[in-house]
Protein backbone atom coordinates (compact mmCIF):
# COMPACT_ATOMS: atom_id res chain seq x y z
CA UNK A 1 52.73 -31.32 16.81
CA UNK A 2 49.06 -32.85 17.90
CA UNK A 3 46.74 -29.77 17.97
CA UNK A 4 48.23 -27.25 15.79
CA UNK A 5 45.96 -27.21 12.76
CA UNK A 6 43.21 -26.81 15.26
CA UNK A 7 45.23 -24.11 17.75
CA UNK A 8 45.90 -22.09 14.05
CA UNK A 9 42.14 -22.73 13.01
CA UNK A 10 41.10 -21.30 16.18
CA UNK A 11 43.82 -18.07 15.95
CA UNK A 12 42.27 -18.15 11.94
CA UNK A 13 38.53 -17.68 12.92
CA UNK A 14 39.43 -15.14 16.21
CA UNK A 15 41.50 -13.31 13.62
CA UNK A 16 38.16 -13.27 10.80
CA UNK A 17 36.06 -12.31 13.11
CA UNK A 18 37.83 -9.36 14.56
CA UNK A 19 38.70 -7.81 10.74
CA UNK A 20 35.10 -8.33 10.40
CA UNK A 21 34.26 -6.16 13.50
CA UNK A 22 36.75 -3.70 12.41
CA UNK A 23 35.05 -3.31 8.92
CA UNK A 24 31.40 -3.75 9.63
CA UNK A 25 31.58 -0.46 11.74
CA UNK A 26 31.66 1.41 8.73
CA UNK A 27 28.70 -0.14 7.16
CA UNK A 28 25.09 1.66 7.87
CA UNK A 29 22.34 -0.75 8.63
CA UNK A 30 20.87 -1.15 5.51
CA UNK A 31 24.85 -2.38 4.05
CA UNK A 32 24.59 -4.85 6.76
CA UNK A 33 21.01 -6.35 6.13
CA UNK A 34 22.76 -6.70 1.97
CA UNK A 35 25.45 -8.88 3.60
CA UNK A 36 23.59 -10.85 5.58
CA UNK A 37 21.54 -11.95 2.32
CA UNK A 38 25.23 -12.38 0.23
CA UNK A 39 26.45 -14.25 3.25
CA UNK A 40 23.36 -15.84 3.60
CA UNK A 41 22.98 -17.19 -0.32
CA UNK A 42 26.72 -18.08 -0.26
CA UNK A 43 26.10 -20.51 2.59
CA UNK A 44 22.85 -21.91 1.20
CA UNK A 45 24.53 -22.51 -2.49
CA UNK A 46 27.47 -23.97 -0.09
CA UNK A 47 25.31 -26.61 1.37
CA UNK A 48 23.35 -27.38 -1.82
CA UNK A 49 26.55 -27.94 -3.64
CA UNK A 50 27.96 -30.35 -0.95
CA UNK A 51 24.55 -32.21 -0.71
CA UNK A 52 23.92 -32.30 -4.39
CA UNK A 53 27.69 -33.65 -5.10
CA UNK A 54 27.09 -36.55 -2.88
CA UNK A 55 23.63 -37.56 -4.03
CA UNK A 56 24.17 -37.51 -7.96
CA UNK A 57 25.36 -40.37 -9.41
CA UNK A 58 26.36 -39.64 -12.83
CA UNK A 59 25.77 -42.99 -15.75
CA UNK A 60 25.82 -44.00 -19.10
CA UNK A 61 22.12 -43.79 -19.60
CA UNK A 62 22.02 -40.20 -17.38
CA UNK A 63 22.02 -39.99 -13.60
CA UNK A 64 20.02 -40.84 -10.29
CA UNK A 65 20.20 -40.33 -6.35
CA UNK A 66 21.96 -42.00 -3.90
CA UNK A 67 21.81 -41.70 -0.20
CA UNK A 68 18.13 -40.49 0.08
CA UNK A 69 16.78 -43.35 2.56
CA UNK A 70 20.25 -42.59 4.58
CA UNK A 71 19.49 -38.75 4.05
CA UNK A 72 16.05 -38.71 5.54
CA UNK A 73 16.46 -41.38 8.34
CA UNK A 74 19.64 -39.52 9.89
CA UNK A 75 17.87 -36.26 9.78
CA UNK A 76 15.31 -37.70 11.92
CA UNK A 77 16.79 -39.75 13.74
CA UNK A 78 19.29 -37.27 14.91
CA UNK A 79 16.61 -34.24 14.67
CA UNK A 80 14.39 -36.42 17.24
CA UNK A 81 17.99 -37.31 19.40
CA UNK A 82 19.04 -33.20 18.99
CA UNK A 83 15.55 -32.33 20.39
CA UNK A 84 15.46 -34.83 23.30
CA UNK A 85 19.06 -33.31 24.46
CA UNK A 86 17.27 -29.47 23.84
CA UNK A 87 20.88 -28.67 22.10
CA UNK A 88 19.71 -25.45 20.68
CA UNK A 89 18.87 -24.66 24.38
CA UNK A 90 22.50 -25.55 25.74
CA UNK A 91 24.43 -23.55 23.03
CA UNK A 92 21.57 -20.45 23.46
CA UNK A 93 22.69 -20.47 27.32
CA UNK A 94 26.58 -20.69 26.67
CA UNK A 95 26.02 -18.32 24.16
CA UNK A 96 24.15 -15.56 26.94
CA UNK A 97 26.47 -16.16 29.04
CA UNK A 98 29.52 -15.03 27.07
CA UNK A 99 27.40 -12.18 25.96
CA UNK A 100 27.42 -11.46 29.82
CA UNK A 101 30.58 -11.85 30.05
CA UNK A 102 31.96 -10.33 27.33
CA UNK A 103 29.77 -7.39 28.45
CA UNK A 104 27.96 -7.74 24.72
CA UNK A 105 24.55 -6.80 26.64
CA UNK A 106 23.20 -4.52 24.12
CA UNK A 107 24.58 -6.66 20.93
CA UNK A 108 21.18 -8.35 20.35
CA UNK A 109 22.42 -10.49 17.48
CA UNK A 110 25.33 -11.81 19.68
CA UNK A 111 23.65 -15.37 20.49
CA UNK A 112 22.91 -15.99 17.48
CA UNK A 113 25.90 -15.06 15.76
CA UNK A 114 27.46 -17.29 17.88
CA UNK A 115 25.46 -20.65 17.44
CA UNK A 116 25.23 -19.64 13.80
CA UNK A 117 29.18 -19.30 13.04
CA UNK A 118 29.94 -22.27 15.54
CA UNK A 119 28.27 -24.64 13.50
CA UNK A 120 29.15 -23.61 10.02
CA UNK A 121 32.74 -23.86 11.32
CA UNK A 122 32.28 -27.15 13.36
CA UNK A 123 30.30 -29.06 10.32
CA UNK A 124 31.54 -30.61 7.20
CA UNK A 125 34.43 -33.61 6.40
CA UNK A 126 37.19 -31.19 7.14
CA UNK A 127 36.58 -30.39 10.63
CA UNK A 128 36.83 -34.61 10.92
CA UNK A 129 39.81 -35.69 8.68
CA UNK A 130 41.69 -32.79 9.61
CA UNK A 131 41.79 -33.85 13.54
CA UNK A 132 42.55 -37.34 12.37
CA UNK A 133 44.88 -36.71 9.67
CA UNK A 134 47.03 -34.87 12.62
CA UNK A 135 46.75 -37.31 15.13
CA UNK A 136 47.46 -40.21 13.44
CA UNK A 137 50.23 -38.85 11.46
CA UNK A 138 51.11 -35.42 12.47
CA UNK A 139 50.01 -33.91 9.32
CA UNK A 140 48.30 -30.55 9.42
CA UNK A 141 47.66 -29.99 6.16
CA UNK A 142 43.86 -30.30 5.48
CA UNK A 143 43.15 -28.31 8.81
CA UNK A 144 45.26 -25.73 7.39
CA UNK A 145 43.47 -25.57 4.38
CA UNK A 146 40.08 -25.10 6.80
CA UNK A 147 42.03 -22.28 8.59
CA UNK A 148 41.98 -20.27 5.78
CA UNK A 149 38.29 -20.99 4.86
CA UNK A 150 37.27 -20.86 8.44
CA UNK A 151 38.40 -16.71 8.18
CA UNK A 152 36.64 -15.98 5.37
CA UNK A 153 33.71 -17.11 6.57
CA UNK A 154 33.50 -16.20 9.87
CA UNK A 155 34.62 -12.44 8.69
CA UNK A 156 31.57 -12.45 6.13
CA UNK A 157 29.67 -13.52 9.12
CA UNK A 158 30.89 -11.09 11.76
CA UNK A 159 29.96 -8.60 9.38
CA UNK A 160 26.18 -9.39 9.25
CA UNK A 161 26.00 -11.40 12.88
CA UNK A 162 28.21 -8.77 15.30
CA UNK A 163 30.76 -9.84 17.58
CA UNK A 164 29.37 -13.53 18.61
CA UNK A 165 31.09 -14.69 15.57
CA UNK A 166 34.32 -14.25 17.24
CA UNK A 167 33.99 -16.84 20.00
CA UNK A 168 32.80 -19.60 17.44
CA UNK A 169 36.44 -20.52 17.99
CA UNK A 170 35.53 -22.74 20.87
CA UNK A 171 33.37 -25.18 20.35
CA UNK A 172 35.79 -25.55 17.71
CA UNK A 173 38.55 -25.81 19.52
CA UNK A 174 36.73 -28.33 21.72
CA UNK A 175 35.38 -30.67 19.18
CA UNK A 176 38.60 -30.68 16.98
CA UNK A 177 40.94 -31.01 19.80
CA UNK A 178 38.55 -34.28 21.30
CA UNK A 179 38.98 -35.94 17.57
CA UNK A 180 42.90 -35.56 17.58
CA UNK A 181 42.93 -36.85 20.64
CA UNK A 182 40.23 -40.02 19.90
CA UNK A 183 41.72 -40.66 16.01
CA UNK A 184 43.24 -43.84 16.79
CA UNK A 185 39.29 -44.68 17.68
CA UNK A 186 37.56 -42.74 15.06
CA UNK A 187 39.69 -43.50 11.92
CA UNK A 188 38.24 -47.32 11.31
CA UNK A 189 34.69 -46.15 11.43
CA UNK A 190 35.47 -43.19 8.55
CA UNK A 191 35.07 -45.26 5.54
CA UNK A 192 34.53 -43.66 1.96
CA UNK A 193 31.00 -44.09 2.28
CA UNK A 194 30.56 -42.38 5.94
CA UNK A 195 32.68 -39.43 4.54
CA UNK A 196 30.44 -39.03 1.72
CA UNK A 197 27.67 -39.44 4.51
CA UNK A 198 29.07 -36.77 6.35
CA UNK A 199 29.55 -34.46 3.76
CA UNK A 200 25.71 -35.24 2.43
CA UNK A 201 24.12 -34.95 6.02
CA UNK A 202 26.56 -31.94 7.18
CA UNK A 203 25.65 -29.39 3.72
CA UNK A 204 21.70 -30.06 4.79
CA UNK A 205 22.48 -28.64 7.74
CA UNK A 206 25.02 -25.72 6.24
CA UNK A 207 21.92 -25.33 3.79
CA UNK A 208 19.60 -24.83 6.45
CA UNK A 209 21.45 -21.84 8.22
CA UNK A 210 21.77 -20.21 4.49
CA UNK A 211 17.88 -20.44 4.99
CA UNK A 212 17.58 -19.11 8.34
CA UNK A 213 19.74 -16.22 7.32
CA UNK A 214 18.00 -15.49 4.21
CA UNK A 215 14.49 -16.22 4.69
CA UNK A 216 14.76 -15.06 8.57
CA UNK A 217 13.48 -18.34 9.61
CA UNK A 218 14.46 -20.24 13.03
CA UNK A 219 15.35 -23.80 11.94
CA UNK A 220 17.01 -25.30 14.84
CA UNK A 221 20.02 -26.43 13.26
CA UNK A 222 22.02 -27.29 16.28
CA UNK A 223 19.57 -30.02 17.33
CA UNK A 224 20.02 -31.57 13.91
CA UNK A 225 23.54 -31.93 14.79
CA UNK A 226 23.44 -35.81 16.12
CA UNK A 227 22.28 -36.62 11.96
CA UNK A 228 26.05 -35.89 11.14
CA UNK A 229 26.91 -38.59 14.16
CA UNK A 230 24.21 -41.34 12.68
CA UNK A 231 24.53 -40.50 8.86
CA UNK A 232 28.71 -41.70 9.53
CA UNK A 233 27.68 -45.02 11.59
CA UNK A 234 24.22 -45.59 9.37
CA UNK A 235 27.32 -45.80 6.61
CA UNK A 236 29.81 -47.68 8.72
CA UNK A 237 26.97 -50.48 9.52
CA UNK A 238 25.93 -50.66 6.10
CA UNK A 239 29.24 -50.91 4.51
């Protein structure tokens, strides 16, 4: 059935995100300023891993880098695209106005618990091949597999981050449920190489909301999103 793996991914993260809530009412403040740094570090070693497993190339002689020209040009070419479009800006207002609506308007950290857990859940390979794997041949496999990483991390999150968390379920819903329905278009383009791209590009960015989460920085991550989008055609084109 088209859409499952991404209807049980979105049940998956609704279902994180509410043991989460459950839990982190029994934490005092100063338990829930500890996991945001464990949740934080987990998601910055994350990204590191996924970017450093792309860009090592292991030889006889020792190793080097590959992807660095790719690396840097799709970060700013998509971090110059991302600002021009003011996406940070977009998600910030969707995410006020479920705060509104959810009546969330004393949960300060709602917004960006939101735009945080949206994007870890809505970056990487997985949240690509899983979509197209099920369109294309029905299987469901790989975005069941995300499902069940999707709730752990969006319940570490929602313990740290508050109820925003929660509703991270529908821009992935949205994006997941556009590539099902466009695989037939986007499966030529995903080569080896722009998977690897994506992966490389996509743990920067999961690397770079371990850093705002640890360091208490405000990298605007969502308006790096569009490098993902160039990184996989910069590979495409130069296949």
């Amino acid at each position: 059935m088209p859409g499952l793996g991404t209807i049980v991914d979105g049940a998956c993260i609704v279902v994180g995100g509410v043991i989460g809530l459950l839990v982190g009412r029994r934490f005092s403040s100063r338990f829930q300023e500890t996991l945001l740094i464990a949740c934080g570090l987990s998601i910055l070693f994350i990204g590191i891993a996924g970017t450093v497993s792309k860009m090592l190339v292991f030889t006889d002689s020792g190793f080097s880098t590959a992807g660095s020209v790719m690396l840097v040009s799709s970060l700013t070419i998509g971090g110059l695209i991302g600002e021009a479009l003011n996406i940070e800006k977009h998600m910030t207002g969707f995410g006020e106005w479920l705060k509104q609506k959810t009546g969330s308007h004393d949960d300060n950290g709602f917004v960006n618990g939101f735009v945080s857990a949206s994007l870890v859940v809505s970056i990487g390979a997985m949240a690509v091949l899983g979509p197209i794997n099920e369109g294309l041949y029905g299987d469901s496999s790989v975005l069941f597999a995300k499902s069940v990483l999707d709730l752990i991390l969006v319940l570490l999150m929602t313990l740290s981050h508050g109820k925003g968390c929660v509703f991270s379920f529908i821009p992935v819903v949205i994006i997941q449920g556009l590539v099902t329905l466009l695989a037939g278009l986007i499966r030529p383009i995903m080569t080896a190489e722009a998977i690897d791209a994506l992966t490389m590009v996509g743990s920067v960015l999961i690397a770079a909301l371990g850093i705002n989460m640890v360091l208490d920085r405000h990298i605007r991550v969502s308006n790096l999103f569009p490098s993902v989008i160039v990184a996989i055609i910069w590979a495409f084109v130069s296949a």
